[in-house]
Protein backbone atom coordinates (compact mmCIF):
# COMPACT_ATOMS: atom_id res chain seq x y z
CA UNK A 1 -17.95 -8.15 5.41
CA UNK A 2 -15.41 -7.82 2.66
CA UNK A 3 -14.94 -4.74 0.46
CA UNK A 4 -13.22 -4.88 -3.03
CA UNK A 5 -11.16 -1.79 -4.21
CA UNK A 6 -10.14 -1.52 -7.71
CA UNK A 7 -7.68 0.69 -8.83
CA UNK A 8 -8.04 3.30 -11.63
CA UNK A 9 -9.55 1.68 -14.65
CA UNK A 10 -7.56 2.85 -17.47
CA UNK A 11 -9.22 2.60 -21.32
CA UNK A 12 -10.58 -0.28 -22.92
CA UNK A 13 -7.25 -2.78 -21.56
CA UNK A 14 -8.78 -1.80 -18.07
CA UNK A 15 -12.19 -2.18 -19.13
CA UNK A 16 -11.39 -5.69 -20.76
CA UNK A 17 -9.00 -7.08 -17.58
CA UNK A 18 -12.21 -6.28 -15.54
CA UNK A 19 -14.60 -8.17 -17.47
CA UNK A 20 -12.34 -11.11 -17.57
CA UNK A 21 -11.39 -11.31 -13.87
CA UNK A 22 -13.55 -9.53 -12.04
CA UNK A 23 -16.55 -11.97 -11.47
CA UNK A 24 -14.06 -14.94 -10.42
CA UNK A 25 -12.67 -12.63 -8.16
CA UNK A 26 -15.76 -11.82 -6.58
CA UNK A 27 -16.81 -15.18 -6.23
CA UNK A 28 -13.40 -16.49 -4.72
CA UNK A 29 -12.59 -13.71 -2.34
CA UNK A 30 -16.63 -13.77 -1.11
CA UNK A 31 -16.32 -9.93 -2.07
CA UNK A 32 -20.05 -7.92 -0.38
CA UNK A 33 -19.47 -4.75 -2.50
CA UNK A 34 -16.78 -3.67 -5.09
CA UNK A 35 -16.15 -0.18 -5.61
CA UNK A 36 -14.15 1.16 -8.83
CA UNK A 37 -12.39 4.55 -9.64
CA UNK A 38 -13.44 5.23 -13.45
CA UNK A 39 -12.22 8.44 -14.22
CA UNK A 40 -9.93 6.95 -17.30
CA UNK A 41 -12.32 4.31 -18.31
CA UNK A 42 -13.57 5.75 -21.81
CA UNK A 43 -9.70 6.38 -23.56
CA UNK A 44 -7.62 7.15 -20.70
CA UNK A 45 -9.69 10.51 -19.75
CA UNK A 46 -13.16 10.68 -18.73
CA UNK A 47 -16.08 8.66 -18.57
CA UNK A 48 -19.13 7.88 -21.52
CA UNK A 49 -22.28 6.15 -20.47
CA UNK A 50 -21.09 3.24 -22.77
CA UNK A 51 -17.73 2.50 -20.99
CA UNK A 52 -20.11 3.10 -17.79
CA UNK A 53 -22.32 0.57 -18.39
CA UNK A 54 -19.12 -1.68 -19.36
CA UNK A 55 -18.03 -1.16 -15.86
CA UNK A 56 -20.90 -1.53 -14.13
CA UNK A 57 -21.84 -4.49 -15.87
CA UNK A 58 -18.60 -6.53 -15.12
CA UNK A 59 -19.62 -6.27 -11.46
CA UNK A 60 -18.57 -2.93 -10.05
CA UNK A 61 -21.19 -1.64 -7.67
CA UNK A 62 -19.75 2.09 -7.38
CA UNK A 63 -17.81 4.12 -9.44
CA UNK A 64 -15.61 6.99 -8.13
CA UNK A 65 -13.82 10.23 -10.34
CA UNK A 66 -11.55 12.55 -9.97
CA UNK A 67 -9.74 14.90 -11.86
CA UNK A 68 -11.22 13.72 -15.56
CA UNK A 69 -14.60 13.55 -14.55
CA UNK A 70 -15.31 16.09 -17.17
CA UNK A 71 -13.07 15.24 -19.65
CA UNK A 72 -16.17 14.09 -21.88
CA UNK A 73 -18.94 16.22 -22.14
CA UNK A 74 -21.22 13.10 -22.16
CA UNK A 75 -21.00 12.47 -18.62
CA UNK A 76 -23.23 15.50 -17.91
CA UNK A 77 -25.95 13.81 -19.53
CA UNK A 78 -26.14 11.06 -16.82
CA UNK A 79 -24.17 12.14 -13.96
CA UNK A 80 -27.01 13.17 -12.14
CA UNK A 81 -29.26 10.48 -13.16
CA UNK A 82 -26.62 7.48 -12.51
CA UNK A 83 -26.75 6.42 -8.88
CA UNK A 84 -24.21 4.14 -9.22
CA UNK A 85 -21.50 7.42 -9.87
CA UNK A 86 -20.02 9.72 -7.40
CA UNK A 87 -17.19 12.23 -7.79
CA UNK A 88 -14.97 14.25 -5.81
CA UNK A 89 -17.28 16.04 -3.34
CA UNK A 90 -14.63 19.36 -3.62
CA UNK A 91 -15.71 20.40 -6.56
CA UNK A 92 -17.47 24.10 -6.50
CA UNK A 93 -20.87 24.49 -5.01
CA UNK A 94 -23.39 23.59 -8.36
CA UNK A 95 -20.89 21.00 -9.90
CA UNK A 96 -23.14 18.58 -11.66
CA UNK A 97 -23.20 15.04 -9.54
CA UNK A 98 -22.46 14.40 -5.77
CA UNK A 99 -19.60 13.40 -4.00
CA UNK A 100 -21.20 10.50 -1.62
CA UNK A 101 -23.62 8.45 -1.44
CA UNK A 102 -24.80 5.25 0.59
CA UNK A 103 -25.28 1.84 -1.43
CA UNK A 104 -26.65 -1.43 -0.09
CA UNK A 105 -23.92 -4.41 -0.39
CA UNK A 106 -24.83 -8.26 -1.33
CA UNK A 107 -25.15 -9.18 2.28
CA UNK A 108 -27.09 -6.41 3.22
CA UNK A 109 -24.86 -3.98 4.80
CA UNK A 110 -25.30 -0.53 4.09
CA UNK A 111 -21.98 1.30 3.13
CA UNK A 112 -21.65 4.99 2.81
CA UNK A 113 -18.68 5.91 0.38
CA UNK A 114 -17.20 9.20 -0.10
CA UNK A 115 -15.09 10.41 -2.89
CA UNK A 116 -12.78 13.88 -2.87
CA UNK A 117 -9.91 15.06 -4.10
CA UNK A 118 -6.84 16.37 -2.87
CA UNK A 119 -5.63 20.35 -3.96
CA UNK A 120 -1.56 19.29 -3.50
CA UNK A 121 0.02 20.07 -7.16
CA UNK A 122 -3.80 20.46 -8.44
CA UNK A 123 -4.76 22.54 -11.35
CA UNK A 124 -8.27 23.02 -10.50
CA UNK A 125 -9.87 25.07 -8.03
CA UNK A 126 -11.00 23.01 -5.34
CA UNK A 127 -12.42 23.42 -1.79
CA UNK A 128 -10.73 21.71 1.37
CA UNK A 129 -11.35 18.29 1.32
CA UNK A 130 -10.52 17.29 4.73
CA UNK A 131 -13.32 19.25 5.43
CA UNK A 132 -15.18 17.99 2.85
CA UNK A 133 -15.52 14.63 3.98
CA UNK A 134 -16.20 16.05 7.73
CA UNK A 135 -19.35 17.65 6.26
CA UNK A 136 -20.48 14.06 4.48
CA UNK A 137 -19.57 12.43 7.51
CA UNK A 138 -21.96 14.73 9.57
CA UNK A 139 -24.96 14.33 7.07
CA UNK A 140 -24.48 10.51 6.36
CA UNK A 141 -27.16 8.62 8.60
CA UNK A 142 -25.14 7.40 11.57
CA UNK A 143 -26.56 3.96 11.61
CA UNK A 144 -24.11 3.74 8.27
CA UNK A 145 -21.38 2.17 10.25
CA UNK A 146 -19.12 0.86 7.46
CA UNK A 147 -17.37 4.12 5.37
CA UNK A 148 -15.03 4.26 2.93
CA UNK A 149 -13.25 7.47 1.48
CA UNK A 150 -11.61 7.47 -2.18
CA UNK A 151 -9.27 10.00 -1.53
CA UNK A 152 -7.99 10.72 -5.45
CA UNK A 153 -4.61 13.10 -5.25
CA UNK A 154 -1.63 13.69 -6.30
CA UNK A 155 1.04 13.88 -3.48
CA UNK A 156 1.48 10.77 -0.95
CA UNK A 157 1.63 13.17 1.93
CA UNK A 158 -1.83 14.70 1.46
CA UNK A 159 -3.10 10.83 1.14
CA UNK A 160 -1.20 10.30 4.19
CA UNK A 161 -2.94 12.70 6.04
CA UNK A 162 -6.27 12.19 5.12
CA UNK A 163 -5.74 8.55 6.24
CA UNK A 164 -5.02 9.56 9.51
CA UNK A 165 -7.24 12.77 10.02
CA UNK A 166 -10.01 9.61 9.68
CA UNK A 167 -8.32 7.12 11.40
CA UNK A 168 -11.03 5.90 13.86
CA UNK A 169 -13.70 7.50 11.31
CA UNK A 170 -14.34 5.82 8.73
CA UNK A 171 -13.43 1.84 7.81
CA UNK A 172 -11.21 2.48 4.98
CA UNK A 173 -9.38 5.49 2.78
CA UNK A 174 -7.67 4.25 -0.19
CA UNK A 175 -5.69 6.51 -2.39
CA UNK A 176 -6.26 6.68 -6.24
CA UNK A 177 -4.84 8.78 -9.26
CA UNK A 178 -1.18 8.21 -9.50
CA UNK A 179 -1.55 4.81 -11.29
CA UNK A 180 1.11 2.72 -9.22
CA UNK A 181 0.10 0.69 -6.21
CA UNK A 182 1.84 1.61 -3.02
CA UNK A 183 3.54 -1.20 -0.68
CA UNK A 184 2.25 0.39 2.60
CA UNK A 185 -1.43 -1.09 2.95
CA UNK A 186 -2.07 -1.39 6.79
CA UNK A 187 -5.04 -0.68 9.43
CA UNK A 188 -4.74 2.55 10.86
CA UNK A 189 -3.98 1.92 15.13
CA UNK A 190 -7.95 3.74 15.11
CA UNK A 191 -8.86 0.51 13.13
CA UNK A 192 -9.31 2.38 9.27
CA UNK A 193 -7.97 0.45 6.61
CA UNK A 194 -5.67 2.66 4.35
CA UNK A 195 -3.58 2.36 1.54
CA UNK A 196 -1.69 5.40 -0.16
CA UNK A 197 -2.64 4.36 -3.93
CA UNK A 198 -4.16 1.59 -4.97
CA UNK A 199 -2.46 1.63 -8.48
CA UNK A 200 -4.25 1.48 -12.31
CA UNK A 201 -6.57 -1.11 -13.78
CA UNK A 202 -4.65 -1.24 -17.11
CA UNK A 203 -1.93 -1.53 -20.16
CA UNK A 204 0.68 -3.14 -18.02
CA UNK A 205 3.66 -2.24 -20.59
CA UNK A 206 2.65 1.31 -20.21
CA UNK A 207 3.49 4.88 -18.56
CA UNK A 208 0.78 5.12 -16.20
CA UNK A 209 -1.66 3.66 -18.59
CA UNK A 210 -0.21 5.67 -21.61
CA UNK A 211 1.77 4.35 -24.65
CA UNK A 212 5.39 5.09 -24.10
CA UNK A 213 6.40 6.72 -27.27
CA UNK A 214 3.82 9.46 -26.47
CA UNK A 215 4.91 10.00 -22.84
CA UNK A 216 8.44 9.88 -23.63
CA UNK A 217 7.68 12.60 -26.28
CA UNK A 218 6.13 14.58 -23.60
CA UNK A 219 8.90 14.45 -21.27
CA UNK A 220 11.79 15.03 -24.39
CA UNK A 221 10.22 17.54 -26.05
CA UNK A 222 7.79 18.99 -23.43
CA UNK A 223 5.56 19.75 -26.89
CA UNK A 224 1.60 18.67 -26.28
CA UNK A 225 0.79 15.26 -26.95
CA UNK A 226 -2.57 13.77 -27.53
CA UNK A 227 -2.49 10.63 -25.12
CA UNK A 228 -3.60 6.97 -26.04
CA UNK A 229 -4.24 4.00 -24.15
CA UNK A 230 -0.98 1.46 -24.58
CA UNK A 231 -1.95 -1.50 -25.68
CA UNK A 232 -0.79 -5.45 -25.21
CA UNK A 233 -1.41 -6.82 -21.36
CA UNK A 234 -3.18 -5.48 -18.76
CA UNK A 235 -2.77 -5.43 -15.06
CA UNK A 236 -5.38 -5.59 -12.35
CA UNK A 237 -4.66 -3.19 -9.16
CA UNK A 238 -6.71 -3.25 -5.82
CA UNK A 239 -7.34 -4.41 -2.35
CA UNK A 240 -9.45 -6.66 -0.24
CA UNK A 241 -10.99 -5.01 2.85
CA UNK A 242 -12.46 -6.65 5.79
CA UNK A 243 -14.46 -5.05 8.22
CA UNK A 244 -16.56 -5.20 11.16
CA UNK A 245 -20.32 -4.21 9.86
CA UNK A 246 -21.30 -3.50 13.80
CA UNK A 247 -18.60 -1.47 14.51
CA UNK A 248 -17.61 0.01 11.21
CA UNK A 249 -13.90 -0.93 11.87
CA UNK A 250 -11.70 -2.65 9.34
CA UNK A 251 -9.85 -5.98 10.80
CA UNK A 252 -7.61 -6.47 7.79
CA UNK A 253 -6.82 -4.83 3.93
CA UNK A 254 -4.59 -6.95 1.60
CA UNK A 255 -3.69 -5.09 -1.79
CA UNK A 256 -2.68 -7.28 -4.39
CA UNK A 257 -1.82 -6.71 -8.34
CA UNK A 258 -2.62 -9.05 -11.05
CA UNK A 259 -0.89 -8.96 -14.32
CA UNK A 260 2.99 -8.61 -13.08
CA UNK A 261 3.79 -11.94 -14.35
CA UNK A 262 2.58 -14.08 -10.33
CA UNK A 263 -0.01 -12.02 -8.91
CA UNK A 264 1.90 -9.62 -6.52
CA UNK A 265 0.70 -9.05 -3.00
CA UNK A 266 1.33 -5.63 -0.72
């Protein structure tokens, strides 16, 4: 079967790109189930149930968070009501929402998909994720052979070793968060399929997503800035996963970026 991960979608460019390309891509690459981290759909921080349904409607089966998934107060309003959203499993005990669930794909395969969050350079108080996704692991039903772990954090060696804590675990762990897609997508020797980021949905003439003039202030001033979407053309950032649905290993991941001018391949 053949997994689709998309890469952070970032405000209304990322929303838009998605619409546009993401059907054709489906139906080209024979994708089963496409899973998208939307923690910066609505603005760049956070998720509404509007830019949720936009999502969801352009052919994303899952959504993953992360660190905004409360940016908008809205999202408690649905979070626990939307079965088609998970977030970072690390969060406290009584955090609204859950951090995995198990979805059915278009051929038929069950997939169980975890999401969590790493606590390198974090400003929230998290739990251990590593052992985080050992507890889902444990309580997801084990004829769920095909798993796959957004791991959404901040520094590549944390990433790194979540990949291989799993290696042999799980089918794939692809990093999110930092916005830029890493050239290092490979299967694990334990036959996981893992990538380190897979980059940002979004305003391609952009800092991470943001418009230039307002980062730059940030970083020349180090005043606050209230953050907006850049605008002009958007990129597309993911990866194509194949795996074995008997045996739950992955037999190839190709990450690829639309948007750089040729589409781009890791």
């Amino acid at each position: 079967m053949r997994l689709l991960l998309v890469g952070d979608v970032f405000g209304r460019p990322g929303r838009s790109l998605l619409q546009r390309r993401l059907p054709a891509i489906i139906e080209e690459q024979g994708v089963d189930l496409t899973i998208a981290n939307a923690e910066n759909a609505a603005g760049g921080t956070g998720l509404t149930r509007e830019t949720a349904d936009e999502v969801l409607d352009a052919g994303v089966d899952l959504m993953t968070m992360g660190n905004h998934t409360f940016a908008k107060r809205e999202i408690l309003s649905f979070i626990d009501r939307e079965p088609r959203l998970i977030r970072p499993l690390n969060y406290p005990p009584g955090t609204p929402g859950r951090g995995w669930t198990v979805v059915t794909s278009r051929s038929g395969v069950e997939v169980g998909v975890i999401n969590a969050m790493g606590r390198v350079f974090a400003t929230a108080h998290l739990d251990d994720p590593f052992r985080g996704v050992d507890a889902a692991l444990a309580a997801m039903p084990e004829t769920v052979r095909v798993r796959v772990v957004d791991f959404h954090a901040e520094a590549t060696a944390e990433k790194m070793a979540m990949g291989l804590y799993l290696d042999g675990r799980v089918s794939v762990v692809a990093g999110t968060h930092t916005h830029v897609q890493t050239a290092d997508a490979r299967v694990l020797p334990g036959g996981t399929a893992f990538v380190t980021d897979l980059g940002m949905t979004g305003p391609r003439d952009s800092i991470i997503g943001v418009k230039p003039e307002l980062a730059l202030s940030r970083f020349l001033t180090q005043l606050p800035v209230r953050f907006q979407p850049a605008e002009g053309p958007a990129l597309l950032s993911a990866a194509l996963v194949d795996v074995d649905a008997e045996s739950g290993r992955a037999t190839g991941i190709e990450a690829f970026v639309e948007g750089l001018g040729a589409r781009q391949r890791g």
